[in-house]
Protein backbone atom coordinates (compact mmCIF):
# COMPACT_ATOMS: atom_id res chain seq x y z
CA UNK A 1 -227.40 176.32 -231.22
CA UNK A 2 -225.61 173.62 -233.67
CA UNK A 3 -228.06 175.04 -236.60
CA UNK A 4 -226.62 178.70 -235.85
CA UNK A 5 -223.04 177.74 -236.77
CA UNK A 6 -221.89 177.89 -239.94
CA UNK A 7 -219.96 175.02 -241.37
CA UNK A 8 -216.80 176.64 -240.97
CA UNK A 9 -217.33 177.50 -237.44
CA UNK A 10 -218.27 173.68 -237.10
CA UNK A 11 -215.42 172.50 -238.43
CA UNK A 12 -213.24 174.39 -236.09
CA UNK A 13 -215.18 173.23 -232.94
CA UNK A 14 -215.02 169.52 -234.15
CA UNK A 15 -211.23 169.67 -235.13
CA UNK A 16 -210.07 172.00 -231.74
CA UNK A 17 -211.87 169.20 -229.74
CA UNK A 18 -210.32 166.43 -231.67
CA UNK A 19 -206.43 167.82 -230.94
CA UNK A 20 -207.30 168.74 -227.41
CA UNK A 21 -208.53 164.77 -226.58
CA UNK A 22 -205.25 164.20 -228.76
CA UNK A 23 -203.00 166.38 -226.51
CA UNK A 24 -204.62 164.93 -223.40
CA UNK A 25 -204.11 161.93 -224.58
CA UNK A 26 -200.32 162.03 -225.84
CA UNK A 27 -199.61 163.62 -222.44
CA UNK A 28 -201.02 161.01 -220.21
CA UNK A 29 -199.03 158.21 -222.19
CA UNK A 30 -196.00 160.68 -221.85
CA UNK A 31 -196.84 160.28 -218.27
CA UNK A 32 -197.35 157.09 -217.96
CA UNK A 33 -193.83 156.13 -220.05
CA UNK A 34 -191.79 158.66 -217.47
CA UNK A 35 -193.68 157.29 -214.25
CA UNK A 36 -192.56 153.62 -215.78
CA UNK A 37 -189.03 154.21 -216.20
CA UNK A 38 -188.89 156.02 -212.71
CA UNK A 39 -189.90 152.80 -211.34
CA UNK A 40 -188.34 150.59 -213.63
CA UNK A 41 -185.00 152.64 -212.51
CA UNK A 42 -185.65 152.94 -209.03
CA UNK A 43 -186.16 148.96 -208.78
CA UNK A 44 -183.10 148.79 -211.33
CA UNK A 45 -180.97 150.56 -208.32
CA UNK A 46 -182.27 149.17 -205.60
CA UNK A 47 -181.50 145.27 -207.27
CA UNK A 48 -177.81 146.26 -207.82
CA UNK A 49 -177.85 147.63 -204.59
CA UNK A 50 -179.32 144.65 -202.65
CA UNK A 51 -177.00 142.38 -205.03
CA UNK A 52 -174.02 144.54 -203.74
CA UNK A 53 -174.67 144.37 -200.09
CA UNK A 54 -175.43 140.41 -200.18
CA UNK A 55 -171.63 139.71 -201.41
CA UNK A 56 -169.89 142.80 -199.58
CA UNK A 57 -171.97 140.50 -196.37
CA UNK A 58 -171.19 137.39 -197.65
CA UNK A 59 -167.43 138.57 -198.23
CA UNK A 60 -167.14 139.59 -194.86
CA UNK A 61 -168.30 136.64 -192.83
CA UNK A 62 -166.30 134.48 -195.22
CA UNK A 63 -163.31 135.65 -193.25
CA UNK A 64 -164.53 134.83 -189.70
CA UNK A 65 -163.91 132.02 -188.16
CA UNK A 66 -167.47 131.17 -186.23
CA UNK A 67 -170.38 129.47 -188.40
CA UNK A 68 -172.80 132.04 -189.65
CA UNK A 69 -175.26 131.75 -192.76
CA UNK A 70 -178.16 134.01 -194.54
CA UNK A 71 -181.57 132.93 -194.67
CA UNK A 72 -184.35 134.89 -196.03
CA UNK A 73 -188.19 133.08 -195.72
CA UNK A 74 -190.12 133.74 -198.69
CA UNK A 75 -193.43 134.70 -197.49
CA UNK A 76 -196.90 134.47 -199.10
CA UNK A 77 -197.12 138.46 -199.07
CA UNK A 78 -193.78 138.76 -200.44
CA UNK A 79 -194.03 140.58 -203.95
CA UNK A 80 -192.52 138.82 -207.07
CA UNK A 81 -190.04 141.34 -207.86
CA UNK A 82 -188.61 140.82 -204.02
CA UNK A 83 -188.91 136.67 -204.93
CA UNK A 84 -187.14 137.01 -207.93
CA UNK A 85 -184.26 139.51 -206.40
CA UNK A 86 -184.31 136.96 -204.11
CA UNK A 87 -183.38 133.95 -206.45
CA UNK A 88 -181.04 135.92 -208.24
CA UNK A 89 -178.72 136.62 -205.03
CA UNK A 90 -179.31 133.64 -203.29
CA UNK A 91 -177.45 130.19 -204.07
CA UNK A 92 -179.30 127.94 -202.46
CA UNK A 93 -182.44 127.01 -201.20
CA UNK A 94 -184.61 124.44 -198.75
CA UNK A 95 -187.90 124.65 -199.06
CA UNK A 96 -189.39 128.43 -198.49
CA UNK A 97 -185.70 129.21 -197.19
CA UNK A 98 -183.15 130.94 -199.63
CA UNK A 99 -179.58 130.48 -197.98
CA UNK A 100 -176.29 130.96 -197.87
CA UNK A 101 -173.20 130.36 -195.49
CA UNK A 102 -169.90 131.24 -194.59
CA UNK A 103 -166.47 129.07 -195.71
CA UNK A 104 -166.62 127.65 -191.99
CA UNK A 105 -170.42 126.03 -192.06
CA UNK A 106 -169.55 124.48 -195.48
CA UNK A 107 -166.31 123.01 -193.98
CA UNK A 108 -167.50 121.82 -190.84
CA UNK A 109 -171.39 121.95 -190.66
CA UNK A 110 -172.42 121.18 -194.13
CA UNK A 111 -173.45 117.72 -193.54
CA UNK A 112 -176.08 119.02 -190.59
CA UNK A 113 -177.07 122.42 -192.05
CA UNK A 114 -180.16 121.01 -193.94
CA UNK A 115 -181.55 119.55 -190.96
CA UNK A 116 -181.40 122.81 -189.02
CA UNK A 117 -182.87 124.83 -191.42
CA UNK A 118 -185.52 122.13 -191.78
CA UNK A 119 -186.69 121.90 -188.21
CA UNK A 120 -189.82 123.12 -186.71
CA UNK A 121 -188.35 125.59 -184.24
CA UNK A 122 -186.38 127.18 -187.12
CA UNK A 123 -189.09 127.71 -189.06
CA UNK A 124 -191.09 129.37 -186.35
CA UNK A 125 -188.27 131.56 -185.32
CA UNK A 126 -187.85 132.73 -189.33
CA UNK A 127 -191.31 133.19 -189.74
CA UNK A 128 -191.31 135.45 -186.49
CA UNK A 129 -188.69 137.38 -187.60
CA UNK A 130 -190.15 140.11 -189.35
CA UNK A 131 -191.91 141.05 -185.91
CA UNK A 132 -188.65 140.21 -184.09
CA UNK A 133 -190.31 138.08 -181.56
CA UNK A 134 -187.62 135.19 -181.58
CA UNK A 135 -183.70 135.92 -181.41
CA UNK A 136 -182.54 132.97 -179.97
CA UNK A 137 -183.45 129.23 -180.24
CA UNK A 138 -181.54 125.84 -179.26
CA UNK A 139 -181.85 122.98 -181.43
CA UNK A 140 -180.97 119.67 -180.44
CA UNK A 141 -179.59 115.91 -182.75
CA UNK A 142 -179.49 112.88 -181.45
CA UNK A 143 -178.81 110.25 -183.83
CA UNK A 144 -176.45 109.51 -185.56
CA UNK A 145 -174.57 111.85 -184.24
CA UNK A 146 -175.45 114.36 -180.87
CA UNK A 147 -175.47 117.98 -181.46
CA UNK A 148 -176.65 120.70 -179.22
CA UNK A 149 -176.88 123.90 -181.05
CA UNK A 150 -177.36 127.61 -179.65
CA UNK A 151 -178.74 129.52 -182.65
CA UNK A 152 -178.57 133.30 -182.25
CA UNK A 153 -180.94 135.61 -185.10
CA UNK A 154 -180.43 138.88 -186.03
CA UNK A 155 -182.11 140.97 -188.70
CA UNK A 156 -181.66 144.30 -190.47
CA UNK A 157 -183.45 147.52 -190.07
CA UNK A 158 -186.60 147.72 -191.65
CA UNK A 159 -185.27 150.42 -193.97
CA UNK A 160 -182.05 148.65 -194.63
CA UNK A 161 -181.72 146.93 -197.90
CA UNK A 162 -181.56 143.77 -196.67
CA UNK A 163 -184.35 144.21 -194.50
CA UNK A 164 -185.36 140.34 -195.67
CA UNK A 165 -182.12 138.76 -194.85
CA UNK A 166 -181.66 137.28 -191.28
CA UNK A 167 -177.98 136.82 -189.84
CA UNK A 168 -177.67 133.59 -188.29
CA UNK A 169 -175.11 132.64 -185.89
CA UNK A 170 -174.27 129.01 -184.88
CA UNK A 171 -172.80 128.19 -181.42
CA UNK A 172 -172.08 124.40 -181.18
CA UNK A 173 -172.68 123.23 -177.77
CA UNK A 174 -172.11 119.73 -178.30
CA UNK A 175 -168.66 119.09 -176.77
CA UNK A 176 -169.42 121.31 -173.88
CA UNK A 177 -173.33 119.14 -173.01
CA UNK A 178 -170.96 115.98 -173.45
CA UNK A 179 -168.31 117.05 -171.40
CA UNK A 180 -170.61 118.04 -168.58
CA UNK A 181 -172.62 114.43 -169.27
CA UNK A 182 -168.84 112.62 -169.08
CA UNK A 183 -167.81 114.30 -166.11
CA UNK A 184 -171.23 114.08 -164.05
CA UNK A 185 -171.18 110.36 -165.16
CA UNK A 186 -167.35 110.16 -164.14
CA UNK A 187 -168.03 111.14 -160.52
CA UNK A 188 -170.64 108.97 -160.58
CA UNK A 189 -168.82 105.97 -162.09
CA UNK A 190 -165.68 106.50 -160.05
CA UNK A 191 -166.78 107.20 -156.87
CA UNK A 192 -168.81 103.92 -156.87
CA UNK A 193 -165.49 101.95 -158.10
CA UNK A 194 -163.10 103.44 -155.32
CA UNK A 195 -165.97 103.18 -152.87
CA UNK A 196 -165.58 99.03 -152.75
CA UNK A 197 -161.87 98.85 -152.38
CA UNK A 198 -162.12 101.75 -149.72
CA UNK A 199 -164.71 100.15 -147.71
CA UNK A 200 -162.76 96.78 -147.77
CA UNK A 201 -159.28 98.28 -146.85
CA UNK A 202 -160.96 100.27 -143.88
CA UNK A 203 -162.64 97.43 -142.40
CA UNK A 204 -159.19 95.40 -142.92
CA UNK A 205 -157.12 98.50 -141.20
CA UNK A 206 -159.95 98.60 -138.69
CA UNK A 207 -159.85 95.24 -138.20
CA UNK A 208 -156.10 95.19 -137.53
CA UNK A 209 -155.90 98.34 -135.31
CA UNK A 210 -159.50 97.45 -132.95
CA UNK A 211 -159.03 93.79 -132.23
CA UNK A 212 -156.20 92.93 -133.11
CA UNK A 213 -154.74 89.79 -135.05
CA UNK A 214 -152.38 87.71 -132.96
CA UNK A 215 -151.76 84.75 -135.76
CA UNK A 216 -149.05 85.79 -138.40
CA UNK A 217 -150.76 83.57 -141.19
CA UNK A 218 -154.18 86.05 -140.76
CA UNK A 219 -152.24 89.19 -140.70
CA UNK A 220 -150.77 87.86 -144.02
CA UNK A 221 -154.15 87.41 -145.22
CA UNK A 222 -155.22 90.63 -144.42
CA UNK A 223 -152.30 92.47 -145.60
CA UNK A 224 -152.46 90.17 -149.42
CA UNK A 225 -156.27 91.16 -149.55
CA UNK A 226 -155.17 95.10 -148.69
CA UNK A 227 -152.37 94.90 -151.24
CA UNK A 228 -154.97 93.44 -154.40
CA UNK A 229 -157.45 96.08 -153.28
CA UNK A 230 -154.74 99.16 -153.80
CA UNK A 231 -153.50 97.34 -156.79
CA UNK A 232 -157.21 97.36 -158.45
CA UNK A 233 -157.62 101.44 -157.08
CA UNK A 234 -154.17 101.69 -159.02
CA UNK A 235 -155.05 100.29 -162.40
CA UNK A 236 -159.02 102.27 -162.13
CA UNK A 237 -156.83 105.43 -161.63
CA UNK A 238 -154.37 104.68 -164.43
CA UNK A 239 -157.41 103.42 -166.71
CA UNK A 240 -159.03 107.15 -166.05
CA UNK A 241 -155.95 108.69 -166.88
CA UNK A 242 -155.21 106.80 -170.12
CA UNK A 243 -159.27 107.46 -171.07
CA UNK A 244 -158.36 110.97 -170.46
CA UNK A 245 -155.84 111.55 -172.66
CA UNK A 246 -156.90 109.34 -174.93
CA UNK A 247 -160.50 111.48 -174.94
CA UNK A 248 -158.66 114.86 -175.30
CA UNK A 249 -156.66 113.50 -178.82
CA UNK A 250 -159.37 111.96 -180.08
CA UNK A 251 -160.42 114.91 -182.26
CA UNK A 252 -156.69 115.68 -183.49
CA UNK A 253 -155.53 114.72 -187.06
CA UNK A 254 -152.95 111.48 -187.22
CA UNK A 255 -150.88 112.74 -190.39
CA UNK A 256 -147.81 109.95 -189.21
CA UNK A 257 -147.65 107.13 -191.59
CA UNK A 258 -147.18 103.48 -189.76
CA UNK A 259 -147.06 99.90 -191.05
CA UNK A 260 -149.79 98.13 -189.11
CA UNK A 261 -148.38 94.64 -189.87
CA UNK A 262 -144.75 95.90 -187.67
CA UNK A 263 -147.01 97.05 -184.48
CA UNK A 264 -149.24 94.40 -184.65
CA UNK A 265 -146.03 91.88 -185.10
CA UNK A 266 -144.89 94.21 -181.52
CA UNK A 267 -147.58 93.42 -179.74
CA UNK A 268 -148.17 89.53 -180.61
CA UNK A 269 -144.72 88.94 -179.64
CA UNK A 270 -145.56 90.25 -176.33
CA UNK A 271 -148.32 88.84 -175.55
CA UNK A 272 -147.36 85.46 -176.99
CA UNK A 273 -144.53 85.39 -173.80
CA UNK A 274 -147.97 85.90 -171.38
CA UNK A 275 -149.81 83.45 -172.81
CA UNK A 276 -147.10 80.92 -173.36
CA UNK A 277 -146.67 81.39 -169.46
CA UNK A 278 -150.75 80.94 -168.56
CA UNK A 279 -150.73 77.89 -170.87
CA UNK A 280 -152.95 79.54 -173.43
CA UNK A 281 -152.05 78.10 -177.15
CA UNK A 282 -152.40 80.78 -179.79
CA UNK A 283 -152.50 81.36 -183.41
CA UNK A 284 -151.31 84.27 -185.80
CA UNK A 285 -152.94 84.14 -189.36
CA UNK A 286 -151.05 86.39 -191.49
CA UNK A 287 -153.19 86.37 -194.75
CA UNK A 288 -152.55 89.19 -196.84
CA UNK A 289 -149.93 88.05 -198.75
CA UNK A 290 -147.51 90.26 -197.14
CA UNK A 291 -148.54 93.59 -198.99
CA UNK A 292 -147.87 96.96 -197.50
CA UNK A 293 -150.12 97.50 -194.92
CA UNK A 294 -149.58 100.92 -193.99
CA UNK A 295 -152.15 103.51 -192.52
CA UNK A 296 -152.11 106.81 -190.83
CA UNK A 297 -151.41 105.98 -187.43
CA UNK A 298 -149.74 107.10 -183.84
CA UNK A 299 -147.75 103.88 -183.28
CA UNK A 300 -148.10 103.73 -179.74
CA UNK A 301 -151.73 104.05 -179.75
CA UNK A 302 -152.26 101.13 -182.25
CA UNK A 303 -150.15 99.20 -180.46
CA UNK A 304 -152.36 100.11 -177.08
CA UNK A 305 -155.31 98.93 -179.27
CA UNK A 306 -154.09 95.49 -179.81
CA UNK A 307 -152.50 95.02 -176.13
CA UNK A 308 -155.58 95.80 -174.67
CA UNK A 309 -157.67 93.50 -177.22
CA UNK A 310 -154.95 90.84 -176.60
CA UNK A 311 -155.05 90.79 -173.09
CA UNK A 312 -158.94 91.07 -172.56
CA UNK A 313 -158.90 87.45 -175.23
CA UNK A 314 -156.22 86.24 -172.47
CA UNK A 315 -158.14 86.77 -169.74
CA UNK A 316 -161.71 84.92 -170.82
CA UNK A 317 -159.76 82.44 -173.24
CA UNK A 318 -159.82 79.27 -170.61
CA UNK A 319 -163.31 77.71 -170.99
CA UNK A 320 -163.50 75.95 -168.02
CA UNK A 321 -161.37 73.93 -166.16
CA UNK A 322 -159.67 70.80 -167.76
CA UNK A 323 -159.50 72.62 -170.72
CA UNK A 324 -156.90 74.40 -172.75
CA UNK A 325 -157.35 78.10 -173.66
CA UNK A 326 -156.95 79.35 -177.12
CA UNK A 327 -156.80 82.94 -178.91
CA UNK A 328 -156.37 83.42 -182.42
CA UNK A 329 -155.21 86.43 -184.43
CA UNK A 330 -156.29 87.28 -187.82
CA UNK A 331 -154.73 90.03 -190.20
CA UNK A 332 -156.14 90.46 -193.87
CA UNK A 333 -158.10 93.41 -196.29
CA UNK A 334 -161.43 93.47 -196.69
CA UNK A 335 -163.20 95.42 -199.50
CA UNK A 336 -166.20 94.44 -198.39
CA UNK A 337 -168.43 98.25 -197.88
CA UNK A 338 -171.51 96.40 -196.65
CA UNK A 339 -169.99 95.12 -193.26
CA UNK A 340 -167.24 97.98 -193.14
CA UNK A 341 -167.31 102.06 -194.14
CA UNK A 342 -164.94 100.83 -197.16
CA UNK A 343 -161.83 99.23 -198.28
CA UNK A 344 -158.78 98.40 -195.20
CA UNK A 345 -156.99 96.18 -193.23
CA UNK A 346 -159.06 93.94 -190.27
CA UNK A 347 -157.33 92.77 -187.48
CA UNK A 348 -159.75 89.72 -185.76
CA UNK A 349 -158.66 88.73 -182.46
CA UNK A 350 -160.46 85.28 -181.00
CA UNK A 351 -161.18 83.57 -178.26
CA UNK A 352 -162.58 80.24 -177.13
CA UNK A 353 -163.94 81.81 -173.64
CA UNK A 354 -167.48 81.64 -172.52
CA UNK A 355 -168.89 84.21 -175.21
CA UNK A 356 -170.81 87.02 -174.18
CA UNK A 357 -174.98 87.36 -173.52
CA UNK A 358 -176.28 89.62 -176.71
CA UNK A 359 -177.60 92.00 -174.43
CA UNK A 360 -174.34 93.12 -173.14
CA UNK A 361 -172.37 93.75 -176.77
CA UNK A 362 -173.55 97.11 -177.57
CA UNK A 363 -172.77 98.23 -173.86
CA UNK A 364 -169.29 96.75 -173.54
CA UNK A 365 -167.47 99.88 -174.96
CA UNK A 366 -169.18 101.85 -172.46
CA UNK A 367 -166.81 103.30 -169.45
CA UNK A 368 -166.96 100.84 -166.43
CA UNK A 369 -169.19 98.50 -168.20
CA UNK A 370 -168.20 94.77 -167.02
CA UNK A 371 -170.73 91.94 -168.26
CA UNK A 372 -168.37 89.40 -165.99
CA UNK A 373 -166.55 91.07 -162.78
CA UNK A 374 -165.27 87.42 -161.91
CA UNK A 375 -162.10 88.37 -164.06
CA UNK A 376 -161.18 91.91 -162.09
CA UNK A 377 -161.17 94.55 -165.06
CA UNK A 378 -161.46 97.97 -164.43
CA UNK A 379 -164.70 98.31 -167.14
CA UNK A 380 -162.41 100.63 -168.94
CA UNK A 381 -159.70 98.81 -171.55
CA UNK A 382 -162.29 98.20 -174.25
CA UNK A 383 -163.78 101.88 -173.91
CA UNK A 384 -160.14 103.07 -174.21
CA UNK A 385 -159.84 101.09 -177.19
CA UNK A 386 -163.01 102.41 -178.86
CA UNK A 387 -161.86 106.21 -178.34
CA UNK A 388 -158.38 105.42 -179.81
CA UNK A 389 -159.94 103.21 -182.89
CA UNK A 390 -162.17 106.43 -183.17
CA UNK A 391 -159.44 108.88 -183.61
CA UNK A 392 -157.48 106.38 -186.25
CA UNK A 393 -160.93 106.79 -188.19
CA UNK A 394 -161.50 102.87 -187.27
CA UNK A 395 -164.47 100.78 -186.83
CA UNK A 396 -165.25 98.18 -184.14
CA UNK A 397 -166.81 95.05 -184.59
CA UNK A 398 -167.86 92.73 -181.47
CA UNK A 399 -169.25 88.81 -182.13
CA UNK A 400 -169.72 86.77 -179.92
CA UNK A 401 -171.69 83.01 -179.39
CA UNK A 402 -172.75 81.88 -175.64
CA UNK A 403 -170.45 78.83 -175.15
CA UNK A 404 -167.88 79.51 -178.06
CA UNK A 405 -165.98 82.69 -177.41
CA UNK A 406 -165.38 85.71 -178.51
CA UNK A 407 -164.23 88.20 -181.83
CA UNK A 408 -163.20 91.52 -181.81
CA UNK A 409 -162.63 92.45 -185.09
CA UNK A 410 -161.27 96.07 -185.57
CA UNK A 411 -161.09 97.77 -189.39
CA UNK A 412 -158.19 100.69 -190.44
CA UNK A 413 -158.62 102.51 -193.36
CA UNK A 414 -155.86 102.37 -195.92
CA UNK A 415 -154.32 105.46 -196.64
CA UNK A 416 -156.28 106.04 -200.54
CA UNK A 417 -159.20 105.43 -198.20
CA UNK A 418 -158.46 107.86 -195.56
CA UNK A 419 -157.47 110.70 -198.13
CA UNK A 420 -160.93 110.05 -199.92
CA UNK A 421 -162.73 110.58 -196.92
CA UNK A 422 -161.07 113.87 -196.12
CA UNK A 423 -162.01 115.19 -199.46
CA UNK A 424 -164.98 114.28 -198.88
């Protein structure tokens, strides 16, 4: 067949095939280069409009008043032009987690928002949330500080631009679990402490009312031992009430300036009448060279702290009989950061009592804790004074040696102190 065509006719076939494999080939690229900048565009749009969404969202929760953050779990299926849209939007990230919050979780959560997003059940919930099997998990803290979280998860439609990014919504339950623990613990607590003055004035009154007491010296008896028993239900209820107040302030800002050397001077004077009148011999070191001592402080709240302190030294300062009780009272600044959160002012108040067993310190703070009920306390001044030393953004500080006596030492910020720890 080839030896039939003449050259020219050969020439022709080769060159027509030549262009047409050239045309073919030219349009394919041409192809190619159009399908290419369709996607290129399409993936173009659909970045600015997943870019757009994420701050219009972010915007939006910004301005409510409930802790809510974005996650998004980067998958192993994920594709890497999803993983880089991803890095591009989102600020931060722990782990396979990209997130973001709301002004509210930075302000009050920020310190604990790590840990959530690091724990198991989180995890499992974000890695379940393409199928939607988990919406809503509870997370619990318990040291250093108890939190009992309520974590509700919601997610976009499949089809929605941010189909990736899961809404998270963070309902602290901590003050309400602690609340219901106080007040389960209260009945508990006070029923058992009214339940022994009850029982003794009943079987006084009973007593008084059945038999009958002829001799006016035992109906004095009875009547003195009636009288201390309502006395001691009157002080428990008027500890409970103080602890209640004292418990429902605790979380409010002090913004009142107060010299701590002037209350402190209040209360020593006070005191210093008491124990001149029980025979106790005391001592006020004043060693800080008279500077300005002044802290952010409710007045009357500081000077509860030290009457309460005070009085407690009072009561265990004898050390026996035959021998004369003492209580000391120290005021100076510390800078030392290792035994206290930072620089402040350290009021140490001393006794020479009996001293305390070292298994009963970290308890004493606790409501209706009494290592000693041979002195008549309620069980509640020194967790009064713990809540209150709380709220003045304090620190407590109990030593004690078997045989020696006693220190409470309590630490105030000063005021540069305090203002650095709110900015921080």
């Amino acid at each position: 067949m080839f030896n039939e065509l003449s050259l020219h006719e050969w020439v022709i076939f080769v060159c027509g095939g030549g262009i047409t494999f050239f045309l073919i080939w030219l349009l394919s690229r041409k192809v190619a280069e159009v399908g290419k900048d369709t996607y290129e565009e399409k993936h173009y749009y659909r970045q600015q409009d997943f870019i757009a969404a994420f701050h219009e969202l972010k915007n939006y929760i910004d301005h409510i008043d409930v802790p809510i953050f974005m996650v998004c779990y980067q998958h192993v299926g994920m594709s890497l032009t999803l993983r880089n849209q991803i890095k591009k939007t989102f600020p931060f990230f722990a782990n396979t987690i990209a997130y973001d919050a709301n002004q509210y979780v930075h302000q009050y959560y920020q310190e604990i928002l790590l840990d959530i997003l690091r724990h198991p059940a989180f995890c499992q919930a974000i890695e379940a949330q393409p199928l939607k099997e988990i919406n809503e998990i509870e997370i619990i803290f318990e040291l250093p500080k108890a939190y009992h979280f309520k974590l509700s998860l919601n997610s976009f439609d499949e089809h929605h631009v941010l189909s990736n990014v899961v809404l998270v919504t963070l309902i602290d339950q901590s003050q309400l679990v602690s609340l219901n623990k106080m007040r389960s613990d209260f009945v508990a607590h006070a029923s058992h402490e009214l339940r022994t003055p009850l029982t003794s004035l009943d079987g006084f009154i009973q007593t008084l009312l059945g038999v009958g007491v002829e001799d006016p010296q035992l109906q004095k008896k009875f009547l003195e031992i009636m009288q201390l028993q309502v006395a001691r239900m009157i002080r428990l209820t008027n500890g409970l009430l103080t602890l209640s107040r004292v418990e429902r302030d605790e979380y409010q800002l002090i913004t009142q300036k107060t010299n701590l050397r002037t209350v402190l001077g209040q209360a020593l004077e006070e005191m210093s009448i008491k124990m001149d009148l029980a025979n106790i011999t005391f001592e006020y070191n004043d060693i800080t060279e008279h500077q300005d001592a002044f802290i952010y402080a409710d007045p009357d709240q500081l000077f509860q702290i030290f009457h309460n302190l005070l009085e407690n030294a009072m009561r265990y300062a004898p050390l026996g009989k035959g021998k004369v009780g003492k209580v000391i009272c120290d005021f100076y600044f510390s800078d030392n950061d290792v035994k206290w959160p930072g620089a402040g002012w350290v009021v140490a108040i001393s006794d020479n009592g009996p001293g305390i067993d070292k298994q009963h310190i970290p308890r004493l703070t606790e409501r209706f804790y009494r290592a000693d009920d041979k002195n008549g306390g309620t069980g509640l001044g020194l967790s009064i004074v713990k809540h209150l030393i709380t709220r003045h953004r304090g620190s407590l500080a109990i030593e004690s040696t078997k045989g020696q006596g006693s220190s409470f030492l309590v630490w105030f910020p000063t005021i540069d102190t305090s203002l650095s720890e709110v900015s921080l």
